[in-house]
PDB file of N, CA and C in Angstrom:
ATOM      1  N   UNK A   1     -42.851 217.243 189.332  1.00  0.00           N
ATOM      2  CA  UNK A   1     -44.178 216.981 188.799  1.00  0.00           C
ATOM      3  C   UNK A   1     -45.177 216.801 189.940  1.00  0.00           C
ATOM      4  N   UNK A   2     -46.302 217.121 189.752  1.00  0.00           N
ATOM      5  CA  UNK A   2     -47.291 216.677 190.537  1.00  0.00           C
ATOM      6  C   UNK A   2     -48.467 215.728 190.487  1.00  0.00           C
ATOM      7  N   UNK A   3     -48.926 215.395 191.705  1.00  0.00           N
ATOM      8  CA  UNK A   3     -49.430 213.874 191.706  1.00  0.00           C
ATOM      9  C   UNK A   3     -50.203 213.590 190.171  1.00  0.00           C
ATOM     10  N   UNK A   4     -51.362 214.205 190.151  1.00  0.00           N
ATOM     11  CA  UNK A   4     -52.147 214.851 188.799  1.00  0.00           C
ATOM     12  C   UNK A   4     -51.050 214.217 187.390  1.00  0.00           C
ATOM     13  N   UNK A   5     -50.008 215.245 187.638  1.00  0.00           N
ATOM     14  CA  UNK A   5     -49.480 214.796 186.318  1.00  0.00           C
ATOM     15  C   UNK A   5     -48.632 213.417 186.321  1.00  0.00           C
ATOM     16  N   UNK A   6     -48.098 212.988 187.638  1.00  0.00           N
ATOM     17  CA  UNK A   6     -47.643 211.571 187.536  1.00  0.00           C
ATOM     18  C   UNK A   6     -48.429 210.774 186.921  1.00  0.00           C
ATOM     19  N   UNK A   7     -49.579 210.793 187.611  1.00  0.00           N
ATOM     20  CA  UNK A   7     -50.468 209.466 187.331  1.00  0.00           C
ATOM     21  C   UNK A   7     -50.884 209.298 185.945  1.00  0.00           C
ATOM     22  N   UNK A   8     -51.082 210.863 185.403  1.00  0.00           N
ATOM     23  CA  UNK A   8     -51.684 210.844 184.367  1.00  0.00           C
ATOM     24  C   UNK A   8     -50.853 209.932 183.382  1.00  0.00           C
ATOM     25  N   UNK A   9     -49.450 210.695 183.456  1.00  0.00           N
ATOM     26  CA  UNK A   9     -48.320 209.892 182.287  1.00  0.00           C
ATOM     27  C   UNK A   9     -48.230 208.381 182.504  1.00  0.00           C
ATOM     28  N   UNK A  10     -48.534 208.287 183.941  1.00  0.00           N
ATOM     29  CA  UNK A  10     -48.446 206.647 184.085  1.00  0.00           C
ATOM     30  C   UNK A  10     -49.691 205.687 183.499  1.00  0.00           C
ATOM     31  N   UNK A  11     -50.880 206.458 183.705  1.00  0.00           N
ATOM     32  CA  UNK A  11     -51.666 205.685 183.016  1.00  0.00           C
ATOM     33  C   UNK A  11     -51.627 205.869 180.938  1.00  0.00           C
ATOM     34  N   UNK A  12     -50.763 207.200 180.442  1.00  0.00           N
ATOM     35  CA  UNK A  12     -50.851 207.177 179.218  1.00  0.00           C
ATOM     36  C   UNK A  12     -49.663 206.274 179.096  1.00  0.00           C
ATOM     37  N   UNK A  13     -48.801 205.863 179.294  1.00  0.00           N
ATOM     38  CA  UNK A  13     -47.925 204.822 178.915  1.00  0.00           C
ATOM     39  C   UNK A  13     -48.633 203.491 179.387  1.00  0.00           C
ATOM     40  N   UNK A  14     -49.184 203.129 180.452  1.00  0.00           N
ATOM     41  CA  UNK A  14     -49.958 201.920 180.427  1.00  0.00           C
ATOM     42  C   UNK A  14     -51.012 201.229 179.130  1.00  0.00           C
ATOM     43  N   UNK A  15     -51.167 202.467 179.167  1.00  0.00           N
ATOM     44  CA  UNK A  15     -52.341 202.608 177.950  1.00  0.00           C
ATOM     45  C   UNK A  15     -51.536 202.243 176.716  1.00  0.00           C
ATOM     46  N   UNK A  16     -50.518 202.745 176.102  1.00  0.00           N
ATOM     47  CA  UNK A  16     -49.845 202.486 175.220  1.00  0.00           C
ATOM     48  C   UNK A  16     -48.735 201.093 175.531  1.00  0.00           C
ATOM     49  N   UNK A  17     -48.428 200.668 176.467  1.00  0.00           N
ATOM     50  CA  UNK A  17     -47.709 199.364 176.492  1.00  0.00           C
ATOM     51  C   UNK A  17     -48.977 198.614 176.245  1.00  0.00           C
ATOM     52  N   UNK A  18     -50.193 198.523 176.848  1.00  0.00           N
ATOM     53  CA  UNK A  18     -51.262 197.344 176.413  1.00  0.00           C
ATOM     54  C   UNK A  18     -51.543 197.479 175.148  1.00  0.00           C
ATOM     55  N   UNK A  19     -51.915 198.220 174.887  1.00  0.00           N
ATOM     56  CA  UNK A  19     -52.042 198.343 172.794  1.00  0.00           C
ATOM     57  C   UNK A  19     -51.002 198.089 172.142  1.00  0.00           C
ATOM     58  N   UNK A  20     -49.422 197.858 172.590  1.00  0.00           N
ATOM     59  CA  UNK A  20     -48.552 197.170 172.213  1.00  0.00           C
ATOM     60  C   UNK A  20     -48.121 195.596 172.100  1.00  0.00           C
ATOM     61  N   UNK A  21     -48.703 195.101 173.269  1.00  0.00           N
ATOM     62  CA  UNK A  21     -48.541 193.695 173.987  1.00  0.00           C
ATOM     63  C   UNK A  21     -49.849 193.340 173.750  1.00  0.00           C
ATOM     64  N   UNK A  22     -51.301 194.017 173.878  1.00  0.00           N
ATOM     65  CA  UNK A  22     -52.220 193.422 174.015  1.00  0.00           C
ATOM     66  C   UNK A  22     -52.232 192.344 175.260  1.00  0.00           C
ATOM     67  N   UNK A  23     -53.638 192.039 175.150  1.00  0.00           N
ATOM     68  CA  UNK A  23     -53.923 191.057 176.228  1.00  0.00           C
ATOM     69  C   UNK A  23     -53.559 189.583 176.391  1.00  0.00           C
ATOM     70  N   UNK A  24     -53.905 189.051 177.657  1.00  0.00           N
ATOM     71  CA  UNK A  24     -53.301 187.905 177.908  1.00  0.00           C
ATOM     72  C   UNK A  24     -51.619 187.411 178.646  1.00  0.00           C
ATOM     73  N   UNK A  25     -51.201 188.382 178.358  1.00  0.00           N
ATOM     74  CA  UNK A  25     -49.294 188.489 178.832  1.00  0.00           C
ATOM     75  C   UNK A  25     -49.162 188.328 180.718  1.00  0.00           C
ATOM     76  N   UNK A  26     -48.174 188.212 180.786  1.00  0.00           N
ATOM     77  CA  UNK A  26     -47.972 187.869 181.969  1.00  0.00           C
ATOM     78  C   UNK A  26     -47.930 188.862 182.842  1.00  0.00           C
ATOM     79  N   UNK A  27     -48.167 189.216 183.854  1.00  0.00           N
ATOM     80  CA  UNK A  27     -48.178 190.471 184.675  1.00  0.00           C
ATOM     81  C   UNK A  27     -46.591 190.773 184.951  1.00  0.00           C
ATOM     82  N   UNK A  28     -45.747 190.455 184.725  1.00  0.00           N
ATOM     83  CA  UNK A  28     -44.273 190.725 184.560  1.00  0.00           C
ATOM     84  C   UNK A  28     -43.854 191.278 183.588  1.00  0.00           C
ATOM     85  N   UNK A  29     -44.419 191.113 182.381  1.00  0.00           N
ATOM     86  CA  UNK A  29     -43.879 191.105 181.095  1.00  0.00           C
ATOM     87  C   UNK A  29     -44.638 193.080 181.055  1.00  0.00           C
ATOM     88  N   UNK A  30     -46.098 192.849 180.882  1.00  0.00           N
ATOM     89  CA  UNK A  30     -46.444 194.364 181.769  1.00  0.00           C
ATOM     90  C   UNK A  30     -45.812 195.417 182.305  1.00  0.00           C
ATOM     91  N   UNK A  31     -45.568 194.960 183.257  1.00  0.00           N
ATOM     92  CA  UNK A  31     -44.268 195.478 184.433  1.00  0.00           C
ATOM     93  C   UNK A  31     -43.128 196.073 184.052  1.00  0.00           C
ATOM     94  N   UNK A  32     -42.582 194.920 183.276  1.00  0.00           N
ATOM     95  CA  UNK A  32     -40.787 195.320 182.464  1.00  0.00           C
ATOM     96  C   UNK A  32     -41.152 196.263 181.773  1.00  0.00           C
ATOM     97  N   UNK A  33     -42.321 196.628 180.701  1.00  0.00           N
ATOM     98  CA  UNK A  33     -42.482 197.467 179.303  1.00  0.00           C
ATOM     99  C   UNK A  33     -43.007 198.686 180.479  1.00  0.00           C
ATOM    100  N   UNK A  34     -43.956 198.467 181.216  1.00  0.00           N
ATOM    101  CA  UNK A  34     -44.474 200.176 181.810  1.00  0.00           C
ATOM    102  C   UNK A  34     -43.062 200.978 182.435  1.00  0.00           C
ATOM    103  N   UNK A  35     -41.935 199.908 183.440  1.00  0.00           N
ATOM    104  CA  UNK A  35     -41.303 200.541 183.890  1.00  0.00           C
ATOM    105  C   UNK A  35     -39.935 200.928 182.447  1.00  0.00           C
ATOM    106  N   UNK A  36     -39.819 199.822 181.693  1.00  0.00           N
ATOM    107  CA  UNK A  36     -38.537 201.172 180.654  1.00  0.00           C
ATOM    108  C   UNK A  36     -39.386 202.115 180.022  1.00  0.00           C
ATOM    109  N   UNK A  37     -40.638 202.424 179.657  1.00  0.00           N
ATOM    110  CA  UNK A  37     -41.381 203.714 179.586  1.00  0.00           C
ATOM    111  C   UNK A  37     -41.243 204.307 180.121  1.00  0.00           C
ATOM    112  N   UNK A  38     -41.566 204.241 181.505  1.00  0.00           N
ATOM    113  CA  UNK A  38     -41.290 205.575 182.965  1.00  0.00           C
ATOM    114  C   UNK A  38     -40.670 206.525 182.708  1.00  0.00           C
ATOM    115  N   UNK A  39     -39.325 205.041 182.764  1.00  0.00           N
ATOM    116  CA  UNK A  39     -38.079 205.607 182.437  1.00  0.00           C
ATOM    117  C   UNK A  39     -37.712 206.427 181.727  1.00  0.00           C
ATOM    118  N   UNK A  40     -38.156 206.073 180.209  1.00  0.00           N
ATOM    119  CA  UNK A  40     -37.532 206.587 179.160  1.00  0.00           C
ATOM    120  C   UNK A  40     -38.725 208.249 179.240  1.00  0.00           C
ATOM    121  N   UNK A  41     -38.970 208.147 179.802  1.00  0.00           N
ATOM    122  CA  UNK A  41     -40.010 209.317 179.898  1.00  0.00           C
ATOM    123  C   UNK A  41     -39.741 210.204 180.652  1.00  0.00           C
ATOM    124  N   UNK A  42     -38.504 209.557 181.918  1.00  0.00           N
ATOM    125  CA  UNK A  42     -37.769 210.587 182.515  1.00  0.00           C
ATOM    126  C   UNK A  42     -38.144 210.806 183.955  1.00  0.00           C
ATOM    127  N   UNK A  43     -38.819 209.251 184.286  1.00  0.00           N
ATOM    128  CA  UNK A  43     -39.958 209.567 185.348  1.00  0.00           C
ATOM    129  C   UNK A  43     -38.945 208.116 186.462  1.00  0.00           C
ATOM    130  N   UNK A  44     -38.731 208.330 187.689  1.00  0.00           N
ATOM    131  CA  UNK A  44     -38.176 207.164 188.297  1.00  0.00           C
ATOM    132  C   UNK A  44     -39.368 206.097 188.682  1.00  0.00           C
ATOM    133  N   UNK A  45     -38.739 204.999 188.045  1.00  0.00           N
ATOM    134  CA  UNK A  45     -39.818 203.732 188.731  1.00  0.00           C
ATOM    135  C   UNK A  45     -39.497 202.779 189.146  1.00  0.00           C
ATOM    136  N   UNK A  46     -39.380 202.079 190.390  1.00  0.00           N
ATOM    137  CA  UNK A  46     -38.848 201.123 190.531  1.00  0.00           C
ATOM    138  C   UNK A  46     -39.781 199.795 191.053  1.00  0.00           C
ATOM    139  N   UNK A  47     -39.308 198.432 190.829  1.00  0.00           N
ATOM    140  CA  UNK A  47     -40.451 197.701 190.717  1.00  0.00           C
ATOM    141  C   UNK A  47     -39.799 196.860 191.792  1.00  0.00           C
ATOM    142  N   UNK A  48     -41.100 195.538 192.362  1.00  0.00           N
ATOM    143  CA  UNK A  48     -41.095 194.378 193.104  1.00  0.00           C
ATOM    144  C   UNK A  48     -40.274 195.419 194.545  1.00  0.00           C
ATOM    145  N   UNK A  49     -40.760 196.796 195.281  1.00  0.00           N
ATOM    146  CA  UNK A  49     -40.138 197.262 196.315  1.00  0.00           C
ATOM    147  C   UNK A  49     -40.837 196.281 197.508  1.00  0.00           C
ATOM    148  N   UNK A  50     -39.890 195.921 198.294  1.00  0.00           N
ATOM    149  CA  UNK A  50     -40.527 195.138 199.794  1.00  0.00           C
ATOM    150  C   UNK A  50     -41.618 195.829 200.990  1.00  0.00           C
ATOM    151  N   UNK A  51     -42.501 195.840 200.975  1.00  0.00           N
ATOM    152  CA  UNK A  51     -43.363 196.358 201.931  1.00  0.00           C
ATOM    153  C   UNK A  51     -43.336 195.782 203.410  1.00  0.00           C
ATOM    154  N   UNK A  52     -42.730 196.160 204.232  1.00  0.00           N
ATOM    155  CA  UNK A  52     -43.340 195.069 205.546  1.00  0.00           C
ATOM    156  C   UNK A  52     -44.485 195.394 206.198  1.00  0.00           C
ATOM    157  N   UNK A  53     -45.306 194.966 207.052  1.00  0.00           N
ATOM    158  CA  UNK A  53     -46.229 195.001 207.745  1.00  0.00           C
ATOM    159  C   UNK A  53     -45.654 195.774 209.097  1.00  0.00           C
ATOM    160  N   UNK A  54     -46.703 196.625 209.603  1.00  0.00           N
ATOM    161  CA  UNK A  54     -46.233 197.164 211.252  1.00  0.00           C
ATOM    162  C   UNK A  54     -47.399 196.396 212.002  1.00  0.00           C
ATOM    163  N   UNK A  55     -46.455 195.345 213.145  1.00  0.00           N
ATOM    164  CA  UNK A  55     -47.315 194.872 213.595  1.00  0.00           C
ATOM    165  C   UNK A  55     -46.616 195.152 215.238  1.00  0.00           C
ATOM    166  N   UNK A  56     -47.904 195.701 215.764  1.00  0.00           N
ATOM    167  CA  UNK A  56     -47.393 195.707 217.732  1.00  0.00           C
ATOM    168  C   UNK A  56     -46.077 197.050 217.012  1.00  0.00           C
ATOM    169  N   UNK A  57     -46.055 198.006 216.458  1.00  0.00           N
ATOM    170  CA  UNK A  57     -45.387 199.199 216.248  1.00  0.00           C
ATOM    171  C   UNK A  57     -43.767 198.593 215.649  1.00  0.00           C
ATOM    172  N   UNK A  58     -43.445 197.211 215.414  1.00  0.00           N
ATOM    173  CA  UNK A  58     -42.567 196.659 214.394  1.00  0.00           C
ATOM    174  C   UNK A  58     -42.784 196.483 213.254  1.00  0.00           C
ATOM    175  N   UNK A  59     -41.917 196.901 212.469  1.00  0.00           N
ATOM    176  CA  UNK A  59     -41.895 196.181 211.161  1.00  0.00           C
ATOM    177  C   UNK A  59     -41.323 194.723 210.996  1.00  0.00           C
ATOM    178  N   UNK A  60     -42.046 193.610 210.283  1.00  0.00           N
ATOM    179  CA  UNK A  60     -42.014 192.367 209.709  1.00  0.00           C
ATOM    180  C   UNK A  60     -42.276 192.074 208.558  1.00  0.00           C
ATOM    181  N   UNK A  61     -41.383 191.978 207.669  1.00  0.00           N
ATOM    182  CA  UNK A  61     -41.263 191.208 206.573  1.00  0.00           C
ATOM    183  C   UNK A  61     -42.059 190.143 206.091  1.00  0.00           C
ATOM    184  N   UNK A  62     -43.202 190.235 205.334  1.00  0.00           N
ATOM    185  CA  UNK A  62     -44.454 189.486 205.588  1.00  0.00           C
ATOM    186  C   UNK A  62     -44.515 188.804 203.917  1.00  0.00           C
ATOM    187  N   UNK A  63     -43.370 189.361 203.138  1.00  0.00           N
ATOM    188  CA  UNK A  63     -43.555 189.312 201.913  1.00  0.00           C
ATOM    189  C   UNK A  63     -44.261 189.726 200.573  1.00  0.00           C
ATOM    190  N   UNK A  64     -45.106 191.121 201.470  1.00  0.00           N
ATOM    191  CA  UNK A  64     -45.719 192.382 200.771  1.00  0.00           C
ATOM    192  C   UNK A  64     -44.579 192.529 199.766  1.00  0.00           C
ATOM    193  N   UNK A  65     -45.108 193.099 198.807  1.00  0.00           N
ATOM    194  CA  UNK A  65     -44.333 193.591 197.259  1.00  0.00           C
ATOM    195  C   UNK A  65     -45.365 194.741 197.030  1.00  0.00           C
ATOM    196  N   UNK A  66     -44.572 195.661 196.821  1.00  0.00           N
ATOM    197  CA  UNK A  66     -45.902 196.874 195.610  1.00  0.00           C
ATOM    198  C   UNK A  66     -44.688 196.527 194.597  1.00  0.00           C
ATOM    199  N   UNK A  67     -45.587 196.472 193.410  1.00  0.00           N
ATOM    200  CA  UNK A  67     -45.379 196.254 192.575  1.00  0.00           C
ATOM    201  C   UNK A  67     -44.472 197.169 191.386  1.00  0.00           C
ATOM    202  N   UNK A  68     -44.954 198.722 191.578  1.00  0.00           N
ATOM    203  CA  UNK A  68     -43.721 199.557 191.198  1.00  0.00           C
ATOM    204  C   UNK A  68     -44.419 201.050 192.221  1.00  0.00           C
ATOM    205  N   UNK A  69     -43.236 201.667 192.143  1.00  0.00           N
ATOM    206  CA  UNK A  69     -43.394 202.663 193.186  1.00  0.00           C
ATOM    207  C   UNK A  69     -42.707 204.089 191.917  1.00  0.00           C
ATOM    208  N   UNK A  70     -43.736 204.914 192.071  1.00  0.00           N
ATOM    209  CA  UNK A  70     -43.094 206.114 190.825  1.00  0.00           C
ATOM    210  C   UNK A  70     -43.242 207.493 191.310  1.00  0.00           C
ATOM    211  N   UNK A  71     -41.848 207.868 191.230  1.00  0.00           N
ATOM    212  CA  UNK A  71     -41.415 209.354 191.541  1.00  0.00           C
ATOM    213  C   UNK A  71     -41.869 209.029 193.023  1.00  0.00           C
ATOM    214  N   UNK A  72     -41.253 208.014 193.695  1.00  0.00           N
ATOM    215  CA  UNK A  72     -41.843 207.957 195.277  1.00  0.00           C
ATOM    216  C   UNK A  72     -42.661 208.240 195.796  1.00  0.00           C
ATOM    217  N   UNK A  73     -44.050 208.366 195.090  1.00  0.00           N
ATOM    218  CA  UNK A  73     -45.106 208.707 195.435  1.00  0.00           C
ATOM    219  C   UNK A  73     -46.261 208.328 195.079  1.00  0.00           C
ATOM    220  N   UNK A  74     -46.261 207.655 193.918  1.00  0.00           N
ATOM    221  CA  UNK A  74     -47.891 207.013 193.221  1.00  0.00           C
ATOM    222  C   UNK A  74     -47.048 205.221 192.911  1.00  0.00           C
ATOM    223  N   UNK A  75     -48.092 204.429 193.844  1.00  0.00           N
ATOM    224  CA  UNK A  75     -48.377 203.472 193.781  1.00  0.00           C
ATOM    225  C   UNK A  75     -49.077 202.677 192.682  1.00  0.00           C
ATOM    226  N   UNK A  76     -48.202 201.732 191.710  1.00  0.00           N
ATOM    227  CA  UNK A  76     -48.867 200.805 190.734  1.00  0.00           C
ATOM    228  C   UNK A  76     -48.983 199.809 190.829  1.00  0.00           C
ATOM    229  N   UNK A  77     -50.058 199.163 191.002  1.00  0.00           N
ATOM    230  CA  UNK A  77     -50.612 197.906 191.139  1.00  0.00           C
ATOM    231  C   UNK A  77     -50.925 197.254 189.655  1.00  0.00           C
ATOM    232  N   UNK A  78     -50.022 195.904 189.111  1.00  0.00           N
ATOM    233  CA  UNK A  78     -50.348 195.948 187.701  1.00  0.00           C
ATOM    234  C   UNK A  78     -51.162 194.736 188.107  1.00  0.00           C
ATOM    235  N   UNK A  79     -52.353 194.431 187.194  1.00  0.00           N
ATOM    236  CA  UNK A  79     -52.938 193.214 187.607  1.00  0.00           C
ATOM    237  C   UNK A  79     -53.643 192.926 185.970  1.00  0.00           C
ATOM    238  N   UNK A  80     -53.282 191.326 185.506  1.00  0.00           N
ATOM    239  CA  UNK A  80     -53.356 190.925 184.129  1.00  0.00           C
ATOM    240  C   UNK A  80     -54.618 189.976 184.479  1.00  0.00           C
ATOM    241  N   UNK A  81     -55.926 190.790 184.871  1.00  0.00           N
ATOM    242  CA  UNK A  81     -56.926 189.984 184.935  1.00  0.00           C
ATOM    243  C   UNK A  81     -58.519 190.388 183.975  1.00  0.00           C
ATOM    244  N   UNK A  82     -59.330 190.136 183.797  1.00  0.00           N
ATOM    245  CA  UNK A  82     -60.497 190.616 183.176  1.00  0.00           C
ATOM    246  C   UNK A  82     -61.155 191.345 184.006  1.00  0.00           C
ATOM    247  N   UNK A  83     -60.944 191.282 185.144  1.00  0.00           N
ATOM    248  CA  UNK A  83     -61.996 192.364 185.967  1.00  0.00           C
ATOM    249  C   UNK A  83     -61.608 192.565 187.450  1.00  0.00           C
ATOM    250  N   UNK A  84     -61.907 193.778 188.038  1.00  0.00           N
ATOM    251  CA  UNK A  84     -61.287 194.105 189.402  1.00  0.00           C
ATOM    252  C   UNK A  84     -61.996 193.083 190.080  1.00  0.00           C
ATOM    253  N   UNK A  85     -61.572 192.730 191.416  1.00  0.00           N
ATOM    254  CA  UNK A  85     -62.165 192.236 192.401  1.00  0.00           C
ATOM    255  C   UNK A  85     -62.436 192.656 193.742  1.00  0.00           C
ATOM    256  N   UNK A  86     -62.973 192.939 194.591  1.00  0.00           N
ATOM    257  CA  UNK A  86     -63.390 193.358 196.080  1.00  0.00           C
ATOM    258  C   UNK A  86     -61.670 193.083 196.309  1.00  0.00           C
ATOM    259  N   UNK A  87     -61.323 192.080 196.368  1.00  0.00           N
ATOM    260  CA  UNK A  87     -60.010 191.694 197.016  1.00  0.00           C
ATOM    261  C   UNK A  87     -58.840 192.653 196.077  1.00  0.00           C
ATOM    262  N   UNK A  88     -58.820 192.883 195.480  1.00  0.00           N
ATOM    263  CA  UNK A  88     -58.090 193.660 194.760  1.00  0.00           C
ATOM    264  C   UNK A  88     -57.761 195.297 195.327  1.00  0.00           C
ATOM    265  N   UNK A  89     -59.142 195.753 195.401  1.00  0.00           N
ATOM    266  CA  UNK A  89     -58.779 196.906 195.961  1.00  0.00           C
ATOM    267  C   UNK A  89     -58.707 196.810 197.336  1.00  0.00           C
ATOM    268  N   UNK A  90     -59.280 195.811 198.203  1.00  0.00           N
ATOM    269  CA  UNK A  90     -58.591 195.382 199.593  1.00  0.00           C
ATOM    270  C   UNK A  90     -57.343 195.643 199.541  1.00  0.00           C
ATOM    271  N   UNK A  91     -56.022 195.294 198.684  1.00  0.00           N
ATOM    272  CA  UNK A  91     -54.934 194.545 198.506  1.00  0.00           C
ATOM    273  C   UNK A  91     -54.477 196.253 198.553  1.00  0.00           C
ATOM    274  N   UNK A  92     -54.355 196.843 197.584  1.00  0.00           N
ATOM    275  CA  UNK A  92     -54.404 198.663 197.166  1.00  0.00           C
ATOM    276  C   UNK A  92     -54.703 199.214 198.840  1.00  0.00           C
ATOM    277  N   UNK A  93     -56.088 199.147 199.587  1.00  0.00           N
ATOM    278  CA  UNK A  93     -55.894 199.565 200.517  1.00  0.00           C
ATOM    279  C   UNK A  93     -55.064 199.687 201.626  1.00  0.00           C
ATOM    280  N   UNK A  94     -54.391 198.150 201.858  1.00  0.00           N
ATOM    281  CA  UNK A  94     -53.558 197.372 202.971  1.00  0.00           C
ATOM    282  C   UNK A  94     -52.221 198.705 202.696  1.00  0.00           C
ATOM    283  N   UNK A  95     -52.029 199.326 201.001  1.00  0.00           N
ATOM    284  CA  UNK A  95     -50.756 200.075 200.845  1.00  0.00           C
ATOM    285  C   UNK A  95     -50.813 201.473 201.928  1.00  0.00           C
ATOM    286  N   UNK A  96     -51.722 201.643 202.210  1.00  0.00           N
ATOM    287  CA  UNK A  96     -52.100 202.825 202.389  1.00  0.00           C
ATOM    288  C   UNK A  96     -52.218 203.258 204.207  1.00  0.00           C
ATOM    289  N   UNK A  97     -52.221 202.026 204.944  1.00  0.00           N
ATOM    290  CA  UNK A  97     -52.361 201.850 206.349  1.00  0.00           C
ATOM    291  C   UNK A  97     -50.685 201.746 207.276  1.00  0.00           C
TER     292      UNK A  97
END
């Protein structure tokens, strides 16, 4: 599949686990229902992967988490809040460096 169509399916099952659960739930509970969707959709997802930091050209264990990682390539950030924040997509960027 390609990026295009990953994301897409990932956001139509997001879309359909929240109209299931509705709002308010725990950002875990989120998490568990998007990733057996993935799944059951045929798509690999795996969640809470360890990120370390490269610092001075080492890696250190800093206690970074992405949150689920799909088809090894598109990054999900689940966040159970009312509205993005500056720091939020800070957080999304840090994945990317």
């Amino acid at each position: 599949m390609e990026l295009n169509d990953i994301s897409g399916k990932i956001i139509e099952l997001a879309i359909n686990v929240h109209k299931e659960l509705g709002p308010g739930m725990l950002e875990g509970a989120y998490e568990a229902c998007l990733q057996f969707e993935l799944i059951r959709a045929g798509l690999k997802a795996e969640t809470q992967l360890k990120l370390p930091i490269i610092y001075q050209g080492i890696k250190i264990d800093a206690g970074y988490r992405i949150d689920m990682l799909v088809e090894d390539s598109v990054i999900v950030e689940l966040k159970a809040i009312e509205r993005l924040l500056p720091v939020h997509e800070a957080q999304l960027l840090s994945y990317c460096e």
